[in-house]
Every structure is written in C-alpha cells, then in structure tokens.
N, C-alpha and C. Protein backbone atom coordinates (compact mmCIF):
# COMPACT_ATOMS: atom_id res chain seq x y z
N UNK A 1 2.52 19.61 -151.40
CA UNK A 1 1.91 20.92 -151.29
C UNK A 1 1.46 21.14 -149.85
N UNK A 2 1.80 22.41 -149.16
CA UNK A 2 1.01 22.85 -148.20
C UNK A 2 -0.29 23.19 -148.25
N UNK A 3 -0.72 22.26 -147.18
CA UNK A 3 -2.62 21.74 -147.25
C UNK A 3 -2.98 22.99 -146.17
N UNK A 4 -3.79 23.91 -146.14
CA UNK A 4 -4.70 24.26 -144.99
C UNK A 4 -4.56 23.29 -143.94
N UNK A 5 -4.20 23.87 -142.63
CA UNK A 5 -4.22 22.90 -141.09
C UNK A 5 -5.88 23.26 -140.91
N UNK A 6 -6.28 22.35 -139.99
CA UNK A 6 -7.57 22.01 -139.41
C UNK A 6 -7.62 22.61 -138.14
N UNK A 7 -6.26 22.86 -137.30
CA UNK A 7 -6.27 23.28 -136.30
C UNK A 7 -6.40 24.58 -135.73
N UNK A 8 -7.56 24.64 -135.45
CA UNK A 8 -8.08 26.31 -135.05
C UNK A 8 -6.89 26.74 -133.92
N UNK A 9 -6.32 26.34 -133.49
CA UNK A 9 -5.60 27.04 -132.35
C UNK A 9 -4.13 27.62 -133.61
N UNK A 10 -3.71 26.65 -134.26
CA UNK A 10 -2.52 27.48 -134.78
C UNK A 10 -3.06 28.25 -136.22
N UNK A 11 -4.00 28.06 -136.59
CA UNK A 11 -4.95 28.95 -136.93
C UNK A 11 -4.94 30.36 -136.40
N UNK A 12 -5.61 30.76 -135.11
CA UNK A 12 -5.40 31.85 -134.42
C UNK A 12 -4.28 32.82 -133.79
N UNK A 13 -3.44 31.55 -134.00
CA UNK A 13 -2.22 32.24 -133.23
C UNK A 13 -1.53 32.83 -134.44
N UNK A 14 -1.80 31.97 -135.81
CA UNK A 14 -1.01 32.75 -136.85
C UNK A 14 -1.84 34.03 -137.24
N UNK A 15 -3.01 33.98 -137.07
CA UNK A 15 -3.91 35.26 -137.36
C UNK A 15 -3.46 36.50 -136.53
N UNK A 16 -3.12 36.00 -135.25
CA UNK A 16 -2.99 37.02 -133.89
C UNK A 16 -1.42 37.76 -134.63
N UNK A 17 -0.45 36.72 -134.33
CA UNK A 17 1.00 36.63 -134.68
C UNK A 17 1.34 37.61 -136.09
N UNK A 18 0.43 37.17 -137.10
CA UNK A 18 1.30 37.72 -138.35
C UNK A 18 0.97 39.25 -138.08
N UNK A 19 0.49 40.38 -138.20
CA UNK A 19 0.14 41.60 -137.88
C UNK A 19 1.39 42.06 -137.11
N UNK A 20 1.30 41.32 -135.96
CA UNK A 20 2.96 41.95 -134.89
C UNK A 20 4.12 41.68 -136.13
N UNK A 21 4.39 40.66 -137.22
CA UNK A 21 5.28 40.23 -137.55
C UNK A 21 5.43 41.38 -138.65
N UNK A 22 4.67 41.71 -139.19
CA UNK A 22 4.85 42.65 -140.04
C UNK A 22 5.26 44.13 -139.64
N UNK A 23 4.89 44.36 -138.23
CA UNK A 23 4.88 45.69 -137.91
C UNK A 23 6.35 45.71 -137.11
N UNK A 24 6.60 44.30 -136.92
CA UNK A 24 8.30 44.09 -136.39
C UNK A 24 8.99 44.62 -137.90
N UNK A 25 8.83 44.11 -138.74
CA UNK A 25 9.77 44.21 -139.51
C UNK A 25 9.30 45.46 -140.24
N UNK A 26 8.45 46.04 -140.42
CA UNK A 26 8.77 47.36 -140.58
C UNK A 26 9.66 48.56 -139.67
N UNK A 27 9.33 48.00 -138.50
CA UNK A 27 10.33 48.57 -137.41
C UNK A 27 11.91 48.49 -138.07
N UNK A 28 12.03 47.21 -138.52
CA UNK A 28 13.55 47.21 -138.50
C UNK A 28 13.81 47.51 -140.01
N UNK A 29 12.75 48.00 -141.01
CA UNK A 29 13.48 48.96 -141.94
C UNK A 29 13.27 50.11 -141.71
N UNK A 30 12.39 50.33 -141.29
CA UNK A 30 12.32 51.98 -140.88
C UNK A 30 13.72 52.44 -139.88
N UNK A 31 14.01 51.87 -139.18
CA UNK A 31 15.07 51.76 -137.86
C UNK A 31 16.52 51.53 -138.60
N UNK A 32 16.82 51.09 -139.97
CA UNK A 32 17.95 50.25 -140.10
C UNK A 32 18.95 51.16 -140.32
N UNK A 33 18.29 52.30 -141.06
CA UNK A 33 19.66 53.29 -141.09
C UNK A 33 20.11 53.96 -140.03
N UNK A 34 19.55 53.79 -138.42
CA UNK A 34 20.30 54.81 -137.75
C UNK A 34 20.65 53.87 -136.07
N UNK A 35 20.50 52.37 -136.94
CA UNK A 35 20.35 50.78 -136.06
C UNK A 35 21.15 49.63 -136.51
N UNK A 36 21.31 48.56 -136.21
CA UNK A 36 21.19 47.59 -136.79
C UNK A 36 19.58 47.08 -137.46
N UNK A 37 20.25 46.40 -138.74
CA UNK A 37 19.18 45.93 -139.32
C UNK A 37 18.74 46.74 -140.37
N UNK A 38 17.89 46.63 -141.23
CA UNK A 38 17.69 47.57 -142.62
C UNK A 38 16.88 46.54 -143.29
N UNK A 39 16.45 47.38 -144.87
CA UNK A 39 16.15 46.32 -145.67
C UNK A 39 16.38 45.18 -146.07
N UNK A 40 17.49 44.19 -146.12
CA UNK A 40 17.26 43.25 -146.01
C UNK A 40 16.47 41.78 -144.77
N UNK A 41 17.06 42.63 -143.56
CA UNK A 41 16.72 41.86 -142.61
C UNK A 41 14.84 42.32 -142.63
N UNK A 42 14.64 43.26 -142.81
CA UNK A 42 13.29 43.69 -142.22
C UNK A 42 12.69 43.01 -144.15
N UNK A 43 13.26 42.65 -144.45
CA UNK A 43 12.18 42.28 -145.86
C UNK A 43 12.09 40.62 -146.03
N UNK A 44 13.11 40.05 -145.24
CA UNK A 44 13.25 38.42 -144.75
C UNK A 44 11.89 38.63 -143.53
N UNK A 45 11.47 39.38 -142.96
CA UNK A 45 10.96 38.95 -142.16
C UNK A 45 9.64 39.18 -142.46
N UNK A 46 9.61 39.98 -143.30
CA UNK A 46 8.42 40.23 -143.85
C UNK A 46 7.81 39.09 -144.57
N UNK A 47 8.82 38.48 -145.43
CA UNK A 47 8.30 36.80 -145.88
C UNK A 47 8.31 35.76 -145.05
N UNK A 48 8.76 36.28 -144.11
CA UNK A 48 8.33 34.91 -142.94
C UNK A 48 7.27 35.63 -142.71
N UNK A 49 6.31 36.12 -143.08
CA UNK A 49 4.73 36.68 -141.70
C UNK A 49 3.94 35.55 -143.25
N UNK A 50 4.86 35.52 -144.48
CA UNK A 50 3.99 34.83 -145.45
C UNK A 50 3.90 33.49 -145.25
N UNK A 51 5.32 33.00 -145.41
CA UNK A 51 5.41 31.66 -144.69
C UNK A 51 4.80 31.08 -143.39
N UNK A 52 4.61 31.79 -142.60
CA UNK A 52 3.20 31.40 -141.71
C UNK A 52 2.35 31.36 -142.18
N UNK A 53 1.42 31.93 -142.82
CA UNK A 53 0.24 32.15 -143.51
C UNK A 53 0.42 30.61 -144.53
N UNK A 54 1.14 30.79 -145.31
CA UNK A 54 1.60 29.83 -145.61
C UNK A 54 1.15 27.85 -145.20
N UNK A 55 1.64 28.05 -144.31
CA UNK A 55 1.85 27.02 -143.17
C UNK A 55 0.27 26.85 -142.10
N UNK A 56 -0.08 27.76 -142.28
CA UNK A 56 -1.55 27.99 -141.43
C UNK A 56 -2.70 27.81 -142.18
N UNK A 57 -2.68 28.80 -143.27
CA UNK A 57 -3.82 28.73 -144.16
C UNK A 57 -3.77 28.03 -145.79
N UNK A 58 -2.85 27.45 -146.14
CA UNK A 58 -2.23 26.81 -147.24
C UNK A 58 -1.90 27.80 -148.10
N UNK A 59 -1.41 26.85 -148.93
CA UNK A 59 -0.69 27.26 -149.90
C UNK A 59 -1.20 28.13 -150.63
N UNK A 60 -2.73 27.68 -151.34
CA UNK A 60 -3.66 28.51 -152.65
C UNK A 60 -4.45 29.71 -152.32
N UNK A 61 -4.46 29.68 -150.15
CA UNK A 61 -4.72 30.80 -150.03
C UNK A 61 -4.06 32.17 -150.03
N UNK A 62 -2.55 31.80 -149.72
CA UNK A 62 -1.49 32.59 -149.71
C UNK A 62 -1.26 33.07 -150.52
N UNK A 63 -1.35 32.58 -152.08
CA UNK A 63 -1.19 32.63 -153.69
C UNK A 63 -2.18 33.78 -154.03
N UNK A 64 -3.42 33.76 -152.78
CA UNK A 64 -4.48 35.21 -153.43
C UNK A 64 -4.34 36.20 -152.85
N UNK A 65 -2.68 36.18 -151.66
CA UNK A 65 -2.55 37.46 -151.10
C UNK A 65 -1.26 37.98 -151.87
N UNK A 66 -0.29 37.27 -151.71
CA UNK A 66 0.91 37.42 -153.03
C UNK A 66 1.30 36.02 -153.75
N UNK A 67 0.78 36.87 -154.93
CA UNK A 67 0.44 35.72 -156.25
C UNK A 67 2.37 35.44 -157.03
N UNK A 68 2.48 35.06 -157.61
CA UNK A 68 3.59 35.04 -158.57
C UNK A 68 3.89 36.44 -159.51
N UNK A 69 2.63 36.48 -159.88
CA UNK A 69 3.19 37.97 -160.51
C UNK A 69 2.99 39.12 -160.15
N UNK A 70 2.40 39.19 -158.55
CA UNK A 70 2.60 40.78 -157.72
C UNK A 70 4.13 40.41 -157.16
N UNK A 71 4.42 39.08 -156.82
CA UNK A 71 5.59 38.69 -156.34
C UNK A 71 7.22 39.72 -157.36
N UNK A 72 7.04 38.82 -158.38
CA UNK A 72 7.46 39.98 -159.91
C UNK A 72 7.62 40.84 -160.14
N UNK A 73 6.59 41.67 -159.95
CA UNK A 73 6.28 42.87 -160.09
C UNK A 73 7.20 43.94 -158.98
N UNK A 74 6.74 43.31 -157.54
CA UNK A 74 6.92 43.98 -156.13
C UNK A 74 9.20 43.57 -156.35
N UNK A 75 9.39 42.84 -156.87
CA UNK A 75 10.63 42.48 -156.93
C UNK A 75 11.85 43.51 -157.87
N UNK A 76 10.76 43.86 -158.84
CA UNK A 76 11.50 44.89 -159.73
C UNK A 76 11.47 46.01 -159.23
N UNK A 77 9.89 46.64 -159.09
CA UNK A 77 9.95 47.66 -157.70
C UNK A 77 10.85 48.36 -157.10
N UNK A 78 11.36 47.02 -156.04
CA UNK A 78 12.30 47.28 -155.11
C UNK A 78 13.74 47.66 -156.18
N UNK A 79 14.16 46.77 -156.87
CA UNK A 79 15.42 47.27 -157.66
C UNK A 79 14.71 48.55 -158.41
N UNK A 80 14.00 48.83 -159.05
CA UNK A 80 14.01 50.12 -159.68
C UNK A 80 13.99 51.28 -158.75
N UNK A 81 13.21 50.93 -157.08
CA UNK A 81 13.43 52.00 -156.27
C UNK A 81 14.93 52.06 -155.86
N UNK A 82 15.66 51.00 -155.59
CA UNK A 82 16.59 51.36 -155.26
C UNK A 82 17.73 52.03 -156.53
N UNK A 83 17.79 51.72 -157.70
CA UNK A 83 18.61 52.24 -158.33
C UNK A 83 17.80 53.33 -158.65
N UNK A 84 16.49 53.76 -158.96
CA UNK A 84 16.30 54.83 -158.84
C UNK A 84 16.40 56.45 -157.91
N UNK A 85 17.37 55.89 -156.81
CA UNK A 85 17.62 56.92 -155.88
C UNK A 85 18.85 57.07 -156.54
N UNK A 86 19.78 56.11 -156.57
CA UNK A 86 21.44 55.94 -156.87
C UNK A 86 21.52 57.53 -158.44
N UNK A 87 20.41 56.78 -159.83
CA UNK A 87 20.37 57.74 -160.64
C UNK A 87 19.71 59.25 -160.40
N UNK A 88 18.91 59.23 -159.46
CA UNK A 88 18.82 60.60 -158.75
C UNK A 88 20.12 61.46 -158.79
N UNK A 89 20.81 60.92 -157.42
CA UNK A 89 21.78 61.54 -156.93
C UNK A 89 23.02 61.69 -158.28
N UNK A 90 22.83 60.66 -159.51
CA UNK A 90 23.75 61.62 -160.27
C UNK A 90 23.00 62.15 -161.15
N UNK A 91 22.04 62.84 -161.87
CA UNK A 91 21.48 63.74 -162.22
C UNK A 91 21.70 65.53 -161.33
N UNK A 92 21.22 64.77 -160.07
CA UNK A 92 21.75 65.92 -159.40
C UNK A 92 23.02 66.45 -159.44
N UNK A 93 23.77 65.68 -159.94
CA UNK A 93 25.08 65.97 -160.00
C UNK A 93 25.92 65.55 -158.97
N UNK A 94 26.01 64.56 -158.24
CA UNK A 94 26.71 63.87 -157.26
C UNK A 94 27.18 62.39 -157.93
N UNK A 95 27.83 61.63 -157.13
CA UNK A 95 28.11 60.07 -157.18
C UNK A 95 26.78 59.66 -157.31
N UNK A 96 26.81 58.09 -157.61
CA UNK A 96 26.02 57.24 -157.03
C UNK A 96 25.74 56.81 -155.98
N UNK A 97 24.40 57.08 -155.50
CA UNK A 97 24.12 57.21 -154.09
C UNK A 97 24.57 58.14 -153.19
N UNK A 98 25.26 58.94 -153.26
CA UNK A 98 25.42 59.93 -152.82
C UNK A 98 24.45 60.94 -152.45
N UNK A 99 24.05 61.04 -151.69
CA UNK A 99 22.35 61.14 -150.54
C UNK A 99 22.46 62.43 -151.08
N UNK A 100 23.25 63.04 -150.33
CA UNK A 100 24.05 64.47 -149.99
C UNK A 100 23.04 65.38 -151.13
N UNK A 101 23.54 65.22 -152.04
CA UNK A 101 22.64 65.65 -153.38
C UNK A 101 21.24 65.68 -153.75
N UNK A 102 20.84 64.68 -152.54
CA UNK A 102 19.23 64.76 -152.71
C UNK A 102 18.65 66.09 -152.10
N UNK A 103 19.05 66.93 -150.99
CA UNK A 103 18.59 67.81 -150.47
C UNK A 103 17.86 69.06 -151.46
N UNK A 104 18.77 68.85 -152.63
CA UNK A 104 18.17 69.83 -153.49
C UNK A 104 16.70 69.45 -153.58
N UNK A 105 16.19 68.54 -153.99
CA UNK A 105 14.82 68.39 -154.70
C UNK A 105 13.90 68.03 -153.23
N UNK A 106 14.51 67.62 -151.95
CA UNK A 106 14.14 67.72 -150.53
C UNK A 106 13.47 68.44 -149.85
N UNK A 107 14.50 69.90 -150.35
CA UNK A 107 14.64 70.83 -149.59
C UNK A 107 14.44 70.71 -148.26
N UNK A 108 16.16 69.81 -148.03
CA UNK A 108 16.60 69.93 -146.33
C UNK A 108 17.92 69.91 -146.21
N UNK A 109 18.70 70.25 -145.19
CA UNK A 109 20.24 70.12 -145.10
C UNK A 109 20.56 68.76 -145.48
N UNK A 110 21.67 68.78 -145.86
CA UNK A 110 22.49 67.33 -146.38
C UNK A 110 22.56 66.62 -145.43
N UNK A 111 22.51 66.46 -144.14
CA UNK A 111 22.72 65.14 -143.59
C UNK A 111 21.26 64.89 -143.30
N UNK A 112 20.04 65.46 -143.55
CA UNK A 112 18.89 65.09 -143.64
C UNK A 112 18.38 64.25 -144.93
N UNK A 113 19.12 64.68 -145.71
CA UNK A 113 18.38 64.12 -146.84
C UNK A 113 19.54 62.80 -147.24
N UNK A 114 20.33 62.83 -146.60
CA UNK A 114 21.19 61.42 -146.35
C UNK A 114 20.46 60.44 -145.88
N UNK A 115 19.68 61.36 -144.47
CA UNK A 115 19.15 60.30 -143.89
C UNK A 115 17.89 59.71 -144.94
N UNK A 116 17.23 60.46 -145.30
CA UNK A 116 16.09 60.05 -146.24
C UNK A 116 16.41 59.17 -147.10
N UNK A 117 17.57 59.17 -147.80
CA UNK A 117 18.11 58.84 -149.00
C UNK A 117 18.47 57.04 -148.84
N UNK A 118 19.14 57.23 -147.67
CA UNK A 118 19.14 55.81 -147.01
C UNK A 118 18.13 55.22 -146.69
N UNK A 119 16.91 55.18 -146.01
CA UNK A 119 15.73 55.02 -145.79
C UNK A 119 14.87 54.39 -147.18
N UNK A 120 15.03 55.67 -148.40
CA UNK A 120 14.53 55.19 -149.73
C UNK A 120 15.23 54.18 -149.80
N UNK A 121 16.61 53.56 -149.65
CA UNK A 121 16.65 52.71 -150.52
C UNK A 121 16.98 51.22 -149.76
N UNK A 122 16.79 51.40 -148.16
CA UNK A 122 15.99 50.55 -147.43
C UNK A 122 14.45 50.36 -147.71
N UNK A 123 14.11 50.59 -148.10
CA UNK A 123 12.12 50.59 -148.51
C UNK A 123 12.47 49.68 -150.06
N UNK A 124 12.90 50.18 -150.35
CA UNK A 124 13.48 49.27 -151.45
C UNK A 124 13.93 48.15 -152.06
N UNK A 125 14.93 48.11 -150.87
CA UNK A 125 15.41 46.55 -150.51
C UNK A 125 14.75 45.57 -150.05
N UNK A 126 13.86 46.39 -149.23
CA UNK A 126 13.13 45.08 -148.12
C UNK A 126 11.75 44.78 -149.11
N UNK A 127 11.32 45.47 -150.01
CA UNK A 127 10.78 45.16 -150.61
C UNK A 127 10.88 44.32 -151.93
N UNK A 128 12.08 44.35 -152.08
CA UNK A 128 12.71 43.26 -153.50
C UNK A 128 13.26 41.98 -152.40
N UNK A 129 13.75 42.15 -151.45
CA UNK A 129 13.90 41.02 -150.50
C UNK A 129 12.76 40.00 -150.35
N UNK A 130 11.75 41.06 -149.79
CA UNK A 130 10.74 40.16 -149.40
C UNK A 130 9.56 39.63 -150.80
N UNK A 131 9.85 40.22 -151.48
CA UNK A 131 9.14 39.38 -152.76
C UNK A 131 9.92 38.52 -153.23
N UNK A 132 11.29 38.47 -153.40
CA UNK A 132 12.01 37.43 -153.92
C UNK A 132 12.15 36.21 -153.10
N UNK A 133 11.92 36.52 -151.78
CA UNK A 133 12.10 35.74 -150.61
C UNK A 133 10.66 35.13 -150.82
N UNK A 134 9.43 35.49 -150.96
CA UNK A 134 8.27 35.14 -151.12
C UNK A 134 8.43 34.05 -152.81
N UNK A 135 9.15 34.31 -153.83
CA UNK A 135 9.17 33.70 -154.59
C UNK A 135 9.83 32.13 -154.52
N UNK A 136 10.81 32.22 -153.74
CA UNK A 136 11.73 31.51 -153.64
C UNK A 136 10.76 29.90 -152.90
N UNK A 137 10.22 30.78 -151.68
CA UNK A 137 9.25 29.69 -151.15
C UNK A 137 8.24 28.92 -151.70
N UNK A 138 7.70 29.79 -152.71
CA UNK A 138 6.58 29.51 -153.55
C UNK A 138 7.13 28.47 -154.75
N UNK A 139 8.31 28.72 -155.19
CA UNK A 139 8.85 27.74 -156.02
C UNK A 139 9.21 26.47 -155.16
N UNK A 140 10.07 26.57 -154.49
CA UNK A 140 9.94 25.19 -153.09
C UNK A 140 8.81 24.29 -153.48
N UNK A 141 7.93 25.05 -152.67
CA UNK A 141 6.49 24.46 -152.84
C UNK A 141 5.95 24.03 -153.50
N UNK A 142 6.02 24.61 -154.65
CA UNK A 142 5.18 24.27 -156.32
C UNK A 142 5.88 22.99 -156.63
N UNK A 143 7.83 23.07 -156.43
CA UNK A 143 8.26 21.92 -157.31
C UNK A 143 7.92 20.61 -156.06
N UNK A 144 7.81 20.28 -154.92
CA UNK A 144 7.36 19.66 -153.76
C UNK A 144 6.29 19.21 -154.80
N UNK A 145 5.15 19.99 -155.04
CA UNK A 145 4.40 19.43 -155.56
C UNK A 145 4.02 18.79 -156.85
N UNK A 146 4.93 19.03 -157.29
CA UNK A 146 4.77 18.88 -159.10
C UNK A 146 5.74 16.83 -158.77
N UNK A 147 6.76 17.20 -157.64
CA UNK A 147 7.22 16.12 -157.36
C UNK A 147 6.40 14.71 -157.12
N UNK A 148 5.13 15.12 -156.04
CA UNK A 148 4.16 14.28 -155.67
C UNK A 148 3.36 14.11 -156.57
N UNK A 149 3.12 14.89 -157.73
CA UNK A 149 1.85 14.34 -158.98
C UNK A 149 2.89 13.53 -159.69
N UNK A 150 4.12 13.57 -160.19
CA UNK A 150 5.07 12.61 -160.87
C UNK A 150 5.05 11.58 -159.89
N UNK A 151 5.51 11.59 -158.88
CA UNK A 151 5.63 10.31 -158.33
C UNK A 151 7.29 10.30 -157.69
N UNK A 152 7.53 11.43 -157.91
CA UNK A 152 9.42 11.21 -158.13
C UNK A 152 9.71 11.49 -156.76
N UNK A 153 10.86 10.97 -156.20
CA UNK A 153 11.45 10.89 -155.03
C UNK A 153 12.20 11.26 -154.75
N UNK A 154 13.52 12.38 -153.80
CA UNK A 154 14.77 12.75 -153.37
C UNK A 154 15.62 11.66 -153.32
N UNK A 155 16.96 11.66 -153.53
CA UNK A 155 17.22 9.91 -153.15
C UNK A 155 17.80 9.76 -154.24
C-alpha cells in the first residue's frame, strides 16, 4: 500500500503541481476538438494529478477525494454523457452523433453546434477516462496490498 511520504518538500511540490495539472488537462479537453488531444488524453491526465496525490499524500487520503464509488458513478456519467449526445442527435432526427442536428435545441448554425456537440462528448470522455483510469490504479493498489497481508509474492 501507498504510505503518506514524510517529506515536506515533495509534499509541496505535489500541492503546488497538482492544480497546474488539472488546469493542463482541462486545457486539452476543452482544446481537443479544434487541436490535438481531447477527452481521452485530457482525462489520463487528469488521473495522473490523482496519482500524485496518491504518491504524496497516500493512499486512504486519496480514497476521501475519489472514493470507489464516486469513481463508478463519475465512470457511467461519462458514458451516459457521451451516448447521451449520440441519442440526441437521433431524436432530432439525424445519425448518430451527428452534431449538425443539435443546432435545433442550441439555437446556433450547424457548424456551431458541431462544434459544441464535439466538446459534449469530449467532457464526457475525459471524464469516464479519468475515473476509470482512477479505478484502475486504485485496484493496483488495493491488490499490492491485499498481497502483503497474505504474504504472497510475484514470482
């Protein structure tokens, strides 16, 4: 299990650090549809600002900022936001995903509400990214530890 470090310096620097890390990777979903980069990349990075925290402040403190089941929760989220744009656009009467169609309920020209449309379902992604990505670590960790109370070894 990841123990709390003692060391006030990487202590601070992860305190200083994670804030920029988050506001990077909102950059790069907000940015992804008209950039490189999008929801996935910007929702990996978003679980790395955890994995520091992580790594800085342990494990059980990290667990009271995203627990297992906001983890869950924030994971479906993201898939229900994202297929919830996709069933938008055919209600409206378009394809799936087909942005174009969102303008109606917008009210903006079609390559505006493209752009929006993409955006929703970048917000989406990076948010089922980064909770699943947050889960993934957290299981790591847990079985690491469940390893060391058994006694059991890699090997």
């Amino acid at each position: 299990m990841i123990a709390e470090t003692q060391d006030i310096i990487v202590k601070t620097v992860s305190r200083v650090l994670a804030p920029f890390i988050v506001l990077y990777a909102l950059y790069v979903v907000m940015h992804g549809h008209h950039s490189p980069g999008g929801g996935f990349q910007g929702g990996v990075i978003l679980a790395a600002s955890f994995v520091l925290l992580t790594i800085s402040f342990g494990f059980e403190k990290t667990k009271k900022r995203m627990s297992d089941k906001l983890a869950t929760v924030l994971s479906s989220l993201g898939v229900f936001i994202y297929a919830g744009i996709g069933l938008l656009c055919l209600v409206l009467g378009g394809k799936y995903l087909d942005y174009g169609f969102l303008r109606e309920i917008l009210g903006v020209v079609p390559p505006r509400a493209r752009s929006l449309g993409i955006l929703g379902v970048e917000i989406g992604v990076a948010i089922a990214v980064m909770a699943v990505m947050c889960i993934i670590v957290f299981t790591i960790f847990t079985s690491e530890e469940e390893s060391e109370a058994t006694g059991e070894r890699d090997g």
